[in-house]
Protein backbone atom coordinates (compact mmCIF):
# COMPACT_ATOMS: atom_id res chain seq x y z
CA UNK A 1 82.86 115.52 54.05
CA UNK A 2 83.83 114.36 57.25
CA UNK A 3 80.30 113.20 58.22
CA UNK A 4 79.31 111.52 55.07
CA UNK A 5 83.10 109.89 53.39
CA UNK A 6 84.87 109.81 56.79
CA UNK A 7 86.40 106.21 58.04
CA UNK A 8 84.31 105.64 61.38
CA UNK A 9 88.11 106.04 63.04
CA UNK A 10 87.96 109.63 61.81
CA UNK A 11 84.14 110.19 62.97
CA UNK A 12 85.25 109.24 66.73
CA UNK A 13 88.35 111.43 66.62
CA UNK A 14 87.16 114.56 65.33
CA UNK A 15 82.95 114.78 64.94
CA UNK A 16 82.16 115.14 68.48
CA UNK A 17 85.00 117.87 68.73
CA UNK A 18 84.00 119.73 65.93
CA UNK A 19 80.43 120.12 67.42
CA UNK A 20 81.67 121.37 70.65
CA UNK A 21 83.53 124.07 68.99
CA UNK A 22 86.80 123.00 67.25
CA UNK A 23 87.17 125.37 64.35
CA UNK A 24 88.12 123.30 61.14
CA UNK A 25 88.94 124.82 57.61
CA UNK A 26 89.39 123.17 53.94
CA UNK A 27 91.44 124.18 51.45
CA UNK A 28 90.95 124.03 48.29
CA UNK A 29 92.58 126.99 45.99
CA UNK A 30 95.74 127.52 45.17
CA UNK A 31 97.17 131.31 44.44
CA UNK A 32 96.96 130.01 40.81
CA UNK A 33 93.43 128.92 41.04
CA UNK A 34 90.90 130.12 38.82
CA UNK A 35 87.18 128.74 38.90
CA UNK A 36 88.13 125.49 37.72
CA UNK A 37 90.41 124.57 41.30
CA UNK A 38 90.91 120.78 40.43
CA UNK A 39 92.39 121.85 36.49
CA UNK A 40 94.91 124.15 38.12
CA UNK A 41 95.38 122.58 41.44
CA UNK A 42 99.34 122.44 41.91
CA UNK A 43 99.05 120.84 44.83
CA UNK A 44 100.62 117.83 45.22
CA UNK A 45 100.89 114.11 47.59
CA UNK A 46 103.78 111.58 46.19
CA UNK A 47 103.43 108.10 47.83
CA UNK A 48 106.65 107.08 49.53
CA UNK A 49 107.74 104.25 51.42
CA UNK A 50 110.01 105.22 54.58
CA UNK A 51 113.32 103.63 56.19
CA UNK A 52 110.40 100.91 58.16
CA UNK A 53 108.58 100.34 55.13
CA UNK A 54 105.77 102.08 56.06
CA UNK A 55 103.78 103.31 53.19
CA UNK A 56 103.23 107.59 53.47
CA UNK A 57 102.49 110.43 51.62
CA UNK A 58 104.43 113.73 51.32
CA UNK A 59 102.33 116.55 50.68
CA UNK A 60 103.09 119.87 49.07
CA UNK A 61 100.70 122.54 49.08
CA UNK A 62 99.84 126.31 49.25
CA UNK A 63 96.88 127.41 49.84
CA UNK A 64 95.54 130.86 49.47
CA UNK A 65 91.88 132.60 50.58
CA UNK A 66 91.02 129.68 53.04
CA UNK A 67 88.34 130.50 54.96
CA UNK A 68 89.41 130.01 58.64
CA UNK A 69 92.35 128.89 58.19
CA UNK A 70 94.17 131.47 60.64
CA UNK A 71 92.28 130.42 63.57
CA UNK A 72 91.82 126.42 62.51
CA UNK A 73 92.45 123.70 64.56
CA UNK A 74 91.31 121.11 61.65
CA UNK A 75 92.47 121.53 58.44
CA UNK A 76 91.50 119.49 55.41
CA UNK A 77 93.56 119.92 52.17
CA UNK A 78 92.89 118.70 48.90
CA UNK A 79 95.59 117.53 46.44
CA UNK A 80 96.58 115.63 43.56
CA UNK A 81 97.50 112.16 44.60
CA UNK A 82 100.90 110.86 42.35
CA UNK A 83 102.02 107.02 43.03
CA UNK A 84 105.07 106.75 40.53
CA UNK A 85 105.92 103.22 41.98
CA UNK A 86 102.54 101.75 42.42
CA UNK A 87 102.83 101.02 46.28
CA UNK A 88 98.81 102.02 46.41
CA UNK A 89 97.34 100.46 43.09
CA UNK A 90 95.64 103.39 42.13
CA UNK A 91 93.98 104.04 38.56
CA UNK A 92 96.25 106.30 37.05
CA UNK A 93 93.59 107.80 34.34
CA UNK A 94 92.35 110.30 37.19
CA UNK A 95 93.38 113.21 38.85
CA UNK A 96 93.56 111.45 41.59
CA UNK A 97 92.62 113.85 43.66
CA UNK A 98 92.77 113.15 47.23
CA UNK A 99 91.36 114.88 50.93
CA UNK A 100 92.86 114.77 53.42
CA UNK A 101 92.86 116.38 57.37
CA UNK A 102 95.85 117.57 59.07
CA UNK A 103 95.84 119.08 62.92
CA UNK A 104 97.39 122.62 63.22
CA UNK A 105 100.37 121.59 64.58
CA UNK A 106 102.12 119.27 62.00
CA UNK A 107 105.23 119.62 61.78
CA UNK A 108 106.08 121.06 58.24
CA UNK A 109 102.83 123.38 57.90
CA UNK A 110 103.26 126.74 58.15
CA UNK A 111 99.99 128.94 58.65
CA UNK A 112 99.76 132.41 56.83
CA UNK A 113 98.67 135.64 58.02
CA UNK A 114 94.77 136.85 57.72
CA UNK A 115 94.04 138.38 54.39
CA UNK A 116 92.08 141.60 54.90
CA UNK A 117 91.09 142.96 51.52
CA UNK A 118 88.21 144.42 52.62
CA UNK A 119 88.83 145.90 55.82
CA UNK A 120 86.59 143.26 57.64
CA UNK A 121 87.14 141.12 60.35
CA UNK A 122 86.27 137.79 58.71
CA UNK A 123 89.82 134.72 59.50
CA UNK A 124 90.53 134.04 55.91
CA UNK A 125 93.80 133.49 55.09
CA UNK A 126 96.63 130.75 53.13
CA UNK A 127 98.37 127.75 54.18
CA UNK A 128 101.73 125.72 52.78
CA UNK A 129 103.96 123.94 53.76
CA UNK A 130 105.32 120.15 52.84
CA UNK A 131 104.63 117.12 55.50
CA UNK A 132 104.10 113.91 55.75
CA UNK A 133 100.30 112.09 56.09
CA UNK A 134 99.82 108.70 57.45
CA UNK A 135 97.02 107.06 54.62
CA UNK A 136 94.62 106.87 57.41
CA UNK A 137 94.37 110.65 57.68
CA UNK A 138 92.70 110.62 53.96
CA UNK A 139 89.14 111.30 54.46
CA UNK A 140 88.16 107.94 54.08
CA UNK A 141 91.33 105.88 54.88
CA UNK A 142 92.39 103.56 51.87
CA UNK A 143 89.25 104.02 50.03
CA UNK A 144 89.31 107.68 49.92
CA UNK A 145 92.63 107.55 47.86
CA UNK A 146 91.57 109.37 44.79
CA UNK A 147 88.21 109.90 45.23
CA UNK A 148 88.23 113.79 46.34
CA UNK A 149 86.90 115.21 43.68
CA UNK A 150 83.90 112.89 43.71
CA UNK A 151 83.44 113.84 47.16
CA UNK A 152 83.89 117.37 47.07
CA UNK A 153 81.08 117.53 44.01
CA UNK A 154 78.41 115.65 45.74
CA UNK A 155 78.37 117.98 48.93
CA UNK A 156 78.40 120.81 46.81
CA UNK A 157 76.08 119.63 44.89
CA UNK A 158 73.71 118.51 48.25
CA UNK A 159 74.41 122.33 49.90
CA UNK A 160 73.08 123.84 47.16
CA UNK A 161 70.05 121.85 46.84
CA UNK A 162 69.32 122.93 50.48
CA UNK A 163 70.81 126.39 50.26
CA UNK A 164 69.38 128.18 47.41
CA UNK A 165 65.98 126.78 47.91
CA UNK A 166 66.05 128.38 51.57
CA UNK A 167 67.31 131.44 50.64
């Protein structure tokens, strides 16, 4: 995602890190989630304007069976973008679904324990919380607003078309 949709701001900041080790995670599903994640997602980013003006977005989310998430230092979060007054223009007859990546330590995000269903000793675990994102840390800036959905299909769909052939 990062690679492919990122602004080239968000390349320099976090692609070299992430090859040198930084552990990132992405979460998708919701503890309500079924197989159809963007129908159910509850997760949600309202477009604000704070006390300087400055155009943000508080996110709400919880996030449950997010692989990595208890040992990330990355995290990207999907969720459904709502602009009740407009500030961002956006076409209101989409989800809107929107990507976005957080660091670890914002404030307002609160990282779960490691599920362990199965006795193994793979880091998957949830994340919630409610903060506040800058529009540059959509994946994609200004013209990512939106568009997560779109983005999130076409990687799956070019994994899979290197995946399953290899395996």
């Amino acid at each position: 995602l990062l690679h492919h949709y990122g602004s080239e701001e968000q390349k320099k900041k976090y692609l070299k890190n992430l090859a040198n080790g930084m552990i990132p995670c992405f979460g998708l599903t919701s503890p309500v989630s079924g197989s159809d994640a963007a129908g159910s997602m509850i997760d949600k980013g309202e477009v604000f304007k704070n006390n300087k003006g400055e155009i943000k977005i508080k996110v709400t989310c919880n996030k449950r069976y997010i692989t990595l998430a208890p040992v990330a230092e990355l995290i990207g979060v999907a969720f459904k973008l709502v602009d009740e007054n407009n500030y961002l223009n956006l076409d209101n007859d989409d989800d809107n679904i929107t990507l976005a990546l957080i660091e670890r330590d914002t404030p307002g995000l609160e990282i779960g324990k490691r599920h362990d269903p199965l006795g193994v000793g793979f880091q998957n675990g949830p994340f919630r919380g409610t903060f506040e994102i800058d529009i540059d840390q959509v994946i994609g800036g200004e013209n990512g607003l939106g568009k997560g959905w779109k983005m999130l299909m076409e990687c799956l769909a070019a994994g899979r078309g290197v995946c399953l052939p290899a395996g």
